[in-house]
C-alpha atoms as a PDB file:
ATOM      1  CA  UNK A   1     -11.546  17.270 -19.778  1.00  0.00           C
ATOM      2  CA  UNK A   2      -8.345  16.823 -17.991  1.00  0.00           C
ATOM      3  CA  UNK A   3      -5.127  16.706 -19.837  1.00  0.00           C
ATOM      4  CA  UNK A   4      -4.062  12.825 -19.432  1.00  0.00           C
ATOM      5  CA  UNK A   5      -1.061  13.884 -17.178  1.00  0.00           C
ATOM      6  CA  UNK A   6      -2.518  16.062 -15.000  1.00  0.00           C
ATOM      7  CA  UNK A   7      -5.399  13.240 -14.770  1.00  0.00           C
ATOM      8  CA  UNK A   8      -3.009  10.378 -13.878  1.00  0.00           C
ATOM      9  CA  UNK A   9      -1.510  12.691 -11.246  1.00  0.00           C
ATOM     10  CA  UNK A  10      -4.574  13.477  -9.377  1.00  0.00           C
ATOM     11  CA  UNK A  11      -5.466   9.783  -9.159  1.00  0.00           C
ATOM     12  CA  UNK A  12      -2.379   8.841  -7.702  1.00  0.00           C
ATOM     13  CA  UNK A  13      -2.779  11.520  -5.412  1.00  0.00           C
ATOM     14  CA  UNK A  14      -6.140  10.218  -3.886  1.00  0.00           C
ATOM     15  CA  UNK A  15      -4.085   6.677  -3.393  1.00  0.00           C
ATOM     16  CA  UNK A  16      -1.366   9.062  -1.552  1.00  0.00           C
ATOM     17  CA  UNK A  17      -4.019  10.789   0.919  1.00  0.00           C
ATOM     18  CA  UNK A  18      -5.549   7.349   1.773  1.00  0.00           C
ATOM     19  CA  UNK A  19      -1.846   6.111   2.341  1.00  0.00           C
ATOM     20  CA  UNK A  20      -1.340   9.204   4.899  1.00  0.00           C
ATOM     21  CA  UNK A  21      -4.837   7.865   6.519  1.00  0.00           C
ATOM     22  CA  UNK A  22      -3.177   4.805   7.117  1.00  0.00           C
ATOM     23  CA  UNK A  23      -0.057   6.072   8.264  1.00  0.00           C
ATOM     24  CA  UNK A  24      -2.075   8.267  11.144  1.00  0.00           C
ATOM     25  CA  UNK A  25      -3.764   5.652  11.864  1.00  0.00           C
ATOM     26  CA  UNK A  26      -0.984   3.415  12.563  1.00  0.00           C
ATOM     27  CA  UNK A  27       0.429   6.545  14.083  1.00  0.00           C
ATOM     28  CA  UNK A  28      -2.651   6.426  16.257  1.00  0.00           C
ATOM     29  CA  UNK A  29      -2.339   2.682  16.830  1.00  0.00           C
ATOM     30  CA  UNK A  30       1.133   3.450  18.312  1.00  0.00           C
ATOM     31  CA  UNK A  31       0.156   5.713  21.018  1.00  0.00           C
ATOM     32  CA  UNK A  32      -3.374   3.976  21.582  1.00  0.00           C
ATOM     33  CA  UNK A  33      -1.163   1.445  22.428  1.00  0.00           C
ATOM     34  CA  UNK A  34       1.219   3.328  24.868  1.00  0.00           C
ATOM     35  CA  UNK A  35      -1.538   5.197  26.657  1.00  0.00           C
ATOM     36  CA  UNK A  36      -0.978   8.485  25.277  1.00  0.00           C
ATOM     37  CA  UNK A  37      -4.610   8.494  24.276  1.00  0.00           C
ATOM     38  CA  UNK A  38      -4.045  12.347  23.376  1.00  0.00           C
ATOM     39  CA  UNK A  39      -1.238  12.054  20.596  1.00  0.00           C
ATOM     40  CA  UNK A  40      -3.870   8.973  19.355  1.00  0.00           C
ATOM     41  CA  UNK A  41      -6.316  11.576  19.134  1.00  0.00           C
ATOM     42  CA  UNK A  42      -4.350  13.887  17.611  1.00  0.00           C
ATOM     43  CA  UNK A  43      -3.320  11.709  14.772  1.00  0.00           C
ATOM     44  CA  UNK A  44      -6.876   9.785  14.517  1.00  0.00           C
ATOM     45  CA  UNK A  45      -7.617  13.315  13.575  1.00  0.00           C
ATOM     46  CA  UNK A  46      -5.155  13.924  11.511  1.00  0.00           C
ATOM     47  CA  UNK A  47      -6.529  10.366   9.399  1.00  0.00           C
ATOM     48  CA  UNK A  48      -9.455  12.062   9.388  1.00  0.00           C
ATOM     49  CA  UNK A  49      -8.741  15.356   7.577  1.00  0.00           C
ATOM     50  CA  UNK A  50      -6.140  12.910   5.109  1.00  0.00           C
ATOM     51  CA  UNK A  51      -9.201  10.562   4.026  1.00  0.00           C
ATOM     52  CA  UNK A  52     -11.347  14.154   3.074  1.00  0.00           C
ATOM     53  CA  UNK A  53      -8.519  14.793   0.968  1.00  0.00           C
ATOM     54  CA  UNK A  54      -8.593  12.001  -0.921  1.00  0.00           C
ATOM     55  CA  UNK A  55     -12.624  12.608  -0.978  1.00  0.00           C
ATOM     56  CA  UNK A  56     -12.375  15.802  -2.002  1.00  0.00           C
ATOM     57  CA  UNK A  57      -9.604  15.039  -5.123  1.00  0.00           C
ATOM     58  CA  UNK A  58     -11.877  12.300  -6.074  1.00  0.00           C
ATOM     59  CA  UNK A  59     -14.950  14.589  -5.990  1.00  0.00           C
ATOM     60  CA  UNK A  60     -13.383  16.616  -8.008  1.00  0.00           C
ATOM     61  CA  UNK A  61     -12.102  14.367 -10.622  1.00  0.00           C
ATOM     62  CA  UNK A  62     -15.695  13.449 -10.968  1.00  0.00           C
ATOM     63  CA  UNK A  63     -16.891  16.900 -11.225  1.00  0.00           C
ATOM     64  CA  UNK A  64     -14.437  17.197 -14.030  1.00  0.00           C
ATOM     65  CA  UNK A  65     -16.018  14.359 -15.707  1.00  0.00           C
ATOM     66  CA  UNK A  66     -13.240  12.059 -15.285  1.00  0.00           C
ATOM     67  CA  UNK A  67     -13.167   8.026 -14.278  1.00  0.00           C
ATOM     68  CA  UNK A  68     -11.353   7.775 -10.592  1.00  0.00           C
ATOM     69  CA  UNK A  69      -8.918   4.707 -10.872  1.00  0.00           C
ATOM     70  CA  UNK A  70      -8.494   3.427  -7.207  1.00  0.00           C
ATOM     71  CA  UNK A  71      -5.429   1.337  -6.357  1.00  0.00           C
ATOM     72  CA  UNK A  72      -4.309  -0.407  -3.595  1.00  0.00           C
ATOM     73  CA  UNK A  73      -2.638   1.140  -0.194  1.00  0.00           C
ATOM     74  CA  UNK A  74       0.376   0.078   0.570  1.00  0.00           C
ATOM     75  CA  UNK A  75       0.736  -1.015   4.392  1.00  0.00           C
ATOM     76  CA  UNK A  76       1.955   1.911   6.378  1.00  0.00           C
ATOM     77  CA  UNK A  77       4.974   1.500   9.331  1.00  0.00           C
ATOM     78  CA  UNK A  78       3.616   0.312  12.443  1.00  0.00           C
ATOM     79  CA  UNK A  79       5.880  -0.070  14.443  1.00  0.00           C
ATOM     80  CA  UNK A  80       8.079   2.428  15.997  1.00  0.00           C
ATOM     81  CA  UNK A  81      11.371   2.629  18.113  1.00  0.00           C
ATOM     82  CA  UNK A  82      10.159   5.719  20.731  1.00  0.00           C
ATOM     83  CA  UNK A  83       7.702   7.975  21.108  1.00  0.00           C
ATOM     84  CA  UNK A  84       9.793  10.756  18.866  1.00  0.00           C
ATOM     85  CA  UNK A  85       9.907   8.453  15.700  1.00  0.00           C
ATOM     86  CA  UNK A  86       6.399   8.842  14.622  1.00  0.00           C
ATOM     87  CA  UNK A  87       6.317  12.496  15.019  1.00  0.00           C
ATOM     88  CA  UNK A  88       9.427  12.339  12.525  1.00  0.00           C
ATOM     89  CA  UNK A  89       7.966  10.302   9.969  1.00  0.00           C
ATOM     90  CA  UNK A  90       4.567  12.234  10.018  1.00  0.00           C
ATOM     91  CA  UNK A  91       7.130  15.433   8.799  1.00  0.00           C
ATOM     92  CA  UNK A  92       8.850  13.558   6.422  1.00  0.00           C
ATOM     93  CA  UNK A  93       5.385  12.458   5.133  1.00  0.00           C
ATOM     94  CA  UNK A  94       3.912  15.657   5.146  1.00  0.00           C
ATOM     95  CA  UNK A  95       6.793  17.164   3.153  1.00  0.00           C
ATOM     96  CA  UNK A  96       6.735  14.100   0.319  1.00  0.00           C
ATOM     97  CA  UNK A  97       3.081  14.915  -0.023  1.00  0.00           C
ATOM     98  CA  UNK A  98       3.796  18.305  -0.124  1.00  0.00           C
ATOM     99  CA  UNK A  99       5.788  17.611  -3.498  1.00  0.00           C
ATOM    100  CA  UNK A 100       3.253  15.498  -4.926  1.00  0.00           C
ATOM    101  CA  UNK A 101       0.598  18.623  -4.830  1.00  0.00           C
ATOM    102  CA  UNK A 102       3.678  20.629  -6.538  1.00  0.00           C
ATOM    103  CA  UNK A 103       4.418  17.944  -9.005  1.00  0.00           C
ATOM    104  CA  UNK A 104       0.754  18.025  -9.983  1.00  0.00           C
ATOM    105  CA  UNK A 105       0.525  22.037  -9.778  1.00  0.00           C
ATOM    106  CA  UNK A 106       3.787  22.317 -11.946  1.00  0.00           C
ATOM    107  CA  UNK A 107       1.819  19.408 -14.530  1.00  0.00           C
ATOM    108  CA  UNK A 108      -1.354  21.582 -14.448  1.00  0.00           C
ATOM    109  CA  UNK A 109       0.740  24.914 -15.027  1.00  0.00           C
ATOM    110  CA  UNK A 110       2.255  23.101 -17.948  1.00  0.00           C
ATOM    111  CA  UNK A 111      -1.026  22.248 -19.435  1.00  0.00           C
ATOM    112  CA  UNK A 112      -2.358  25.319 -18.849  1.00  0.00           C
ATOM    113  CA  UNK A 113      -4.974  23.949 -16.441  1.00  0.00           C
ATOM    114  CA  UNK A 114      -5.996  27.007 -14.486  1.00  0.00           C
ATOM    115  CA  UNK A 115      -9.089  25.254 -13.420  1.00  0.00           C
ATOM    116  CA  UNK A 116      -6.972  22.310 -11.550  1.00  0.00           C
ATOM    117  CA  UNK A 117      -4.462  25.217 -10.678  1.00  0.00           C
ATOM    118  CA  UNK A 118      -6.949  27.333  -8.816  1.00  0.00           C
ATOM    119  CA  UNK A 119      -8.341  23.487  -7.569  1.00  0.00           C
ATOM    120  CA  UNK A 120      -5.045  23.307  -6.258  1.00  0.00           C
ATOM    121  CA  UNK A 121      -4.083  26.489  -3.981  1.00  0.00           C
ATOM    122  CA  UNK A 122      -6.466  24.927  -1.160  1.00  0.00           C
ATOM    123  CA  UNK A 123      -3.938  22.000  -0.833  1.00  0.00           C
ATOM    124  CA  UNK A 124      -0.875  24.056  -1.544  1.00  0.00           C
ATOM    125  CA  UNK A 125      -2.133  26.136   1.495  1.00  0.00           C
ATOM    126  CA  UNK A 126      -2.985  22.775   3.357  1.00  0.00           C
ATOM    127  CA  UNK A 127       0.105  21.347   3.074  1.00  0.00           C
ATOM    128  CA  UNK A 128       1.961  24.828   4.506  1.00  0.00           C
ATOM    129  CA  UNK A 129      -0.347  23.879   7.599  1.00  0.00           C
ATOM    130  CA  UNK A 130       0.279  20.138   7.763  1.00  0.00           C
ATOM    131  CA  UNK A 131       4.432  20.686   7.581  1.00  0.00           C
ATOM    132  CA  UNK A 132       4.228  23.836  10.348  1.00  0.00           C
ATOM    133  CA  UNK A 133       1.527  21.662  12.477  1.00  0.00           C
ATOM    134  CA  UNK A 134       4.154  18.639  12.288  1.00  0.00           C
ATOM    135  CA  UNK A 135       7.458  20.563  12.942  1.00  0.00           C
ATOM    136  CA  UNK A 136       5.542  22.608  15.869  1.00  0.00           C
ATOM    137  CA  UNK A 137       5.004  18.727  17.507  1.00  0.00           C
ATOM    138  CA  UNK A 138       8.195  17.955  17.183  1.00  0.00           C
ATOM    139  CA  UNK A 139       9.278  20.852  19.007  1.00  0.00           C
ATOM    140  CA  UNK A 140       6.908  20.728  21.709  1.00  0.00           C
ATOM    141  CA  UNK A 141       7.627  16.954  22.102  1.00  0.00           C
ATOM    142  CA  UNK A 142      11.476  17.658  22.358  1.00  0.00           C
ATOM    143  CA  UNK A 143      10.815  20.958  24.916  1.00  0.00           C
ATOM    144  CA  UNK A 144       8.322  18.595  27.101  1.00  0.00           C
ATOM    145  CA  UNK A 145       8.341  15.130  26.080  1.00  0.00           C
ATOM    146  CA  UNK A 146      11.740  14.237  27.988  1.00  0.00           C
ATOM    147  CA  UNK A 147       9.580  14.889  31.372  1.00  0.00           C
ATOM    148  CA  UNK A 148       6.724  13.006  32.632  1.00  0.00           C
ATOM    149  CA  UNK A 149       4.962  15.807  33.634  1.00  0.00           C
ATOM    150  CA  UNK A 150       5.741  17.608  30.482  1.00  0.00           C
ATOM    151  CA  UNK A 151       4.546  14.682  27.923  1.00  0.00           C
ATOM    152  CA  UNK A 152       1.252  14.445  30.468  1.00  0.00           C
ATOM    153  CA  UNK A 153       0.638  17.951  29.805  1.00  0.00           C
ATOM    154  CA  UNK A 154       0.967  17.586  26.000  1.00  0.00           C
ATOM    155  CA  UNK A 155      -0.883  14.783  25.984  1.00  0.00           C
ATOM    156  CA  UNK A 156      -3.821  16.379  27.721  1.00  0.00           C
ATOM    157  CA  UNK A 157      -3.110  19.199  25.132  1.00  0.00           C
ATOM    158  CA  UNK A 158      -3.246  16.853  22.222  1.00  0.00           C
ATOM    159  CA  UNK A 159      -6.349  15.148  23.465  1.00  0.00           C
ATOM    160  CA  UNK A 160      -8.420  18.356  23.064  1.00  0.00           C
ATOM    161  CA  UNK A 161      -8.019  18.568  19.089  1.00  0.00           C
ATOM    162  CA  UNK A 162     -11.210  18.494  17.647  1.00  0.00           C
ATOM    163  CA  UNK A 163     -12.057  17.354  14.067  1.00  0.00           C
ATOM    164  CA  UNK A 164     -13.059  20.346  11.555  1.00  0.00           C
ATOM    165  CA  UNK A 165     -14.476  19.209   8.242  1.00  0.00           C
ATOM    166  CA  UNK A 166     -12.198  21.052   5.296  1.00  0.00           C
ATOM    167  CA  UNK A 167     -12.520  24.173   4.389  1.00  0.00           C
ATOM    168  CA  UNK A 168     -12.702  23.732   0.501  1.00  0.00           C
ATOM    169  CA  UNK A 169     -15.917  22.028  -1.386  1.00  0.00           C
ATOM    170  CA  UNK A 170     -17.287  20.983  -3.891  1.00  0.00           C
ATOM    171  CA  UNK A 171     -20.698  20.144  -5.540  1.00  0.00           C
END
């Protein structure tokens, strides 16, 4: 059994990853909407991998024979001032999520749950991925984005991400 902490914790955090599907998904909405059907890709995507997070927290909550307490999502932004913003938010995002897995991590450490640390390392590995993967768009939007040509290219670039099921699971 879970210490009640660390328990609470990980159920908030599968109501966090289905926020951040939301919020790509909006994301997605946003560029759907301007025709840059590649960054929509990108970020439906990007929803994608976010909802198997919350799966894969709530598997193993389960697995750990504890009750998952869903809650509601709160409405994500949808609307955005330029094509920048939402590339902006998504790192901001990315890096408050980031301190939720520590927050959890440093509750699990406390508790001396090595089980839900070692649980853990995937998504404290994830999240160095997800932060690098939005601060690398940022700078490839600001290097080509200001040119048509440029943001046509990226776009064509974006529209090639594939999904990839995660690496971690569980039984």
């Amino acid at each position: 059994m879970l210490k009640p902490e660390v328990k609470k914790l990980l159920n908030e955090q599968v109501n966090k990853e289905f926020f951040s599907a939301y919020l790509y998904l909006a994301i997605a909405n946003y560029y759907g909407g301007k025709n840059l059907n590649g960054f929509e890709n990108w970020f439906l995507v990007q929803a994608k991998e976010e909802q198997d997070h919350a799966m894969l927290i709530r598997q193993y909550l389960l697995n750990e024979g504890e009750e998952v307490t869903l809650a509601a999502v709160e409405a994500p932004q949808n609307t955005f001032e330029s094509f920048l913003e939402p590339l902006t938010v998504s790192l901001k995002h990315e890096q408050s999520v980031t301190e939720s897995i520590y927050a959890i991590y440093a509750q699990a450490q406390k508790a001396g749950d090595y089980r839900t640390m070692n649980f853990l390392n995937w998504f404290v590995t994830e999240q160095g991925e997800e932060e690098k993967n939005a601060d690398d768009l940022i700078k490839r939007y600001e290097l080509f984005g200001g040119d048509p040509k440029g943001l046509y290219m990226l776009n064509a670039d974006l529209a090639a991400r594939t999904y990839a099921p995660p690496s971690l699971v569980l039984s």
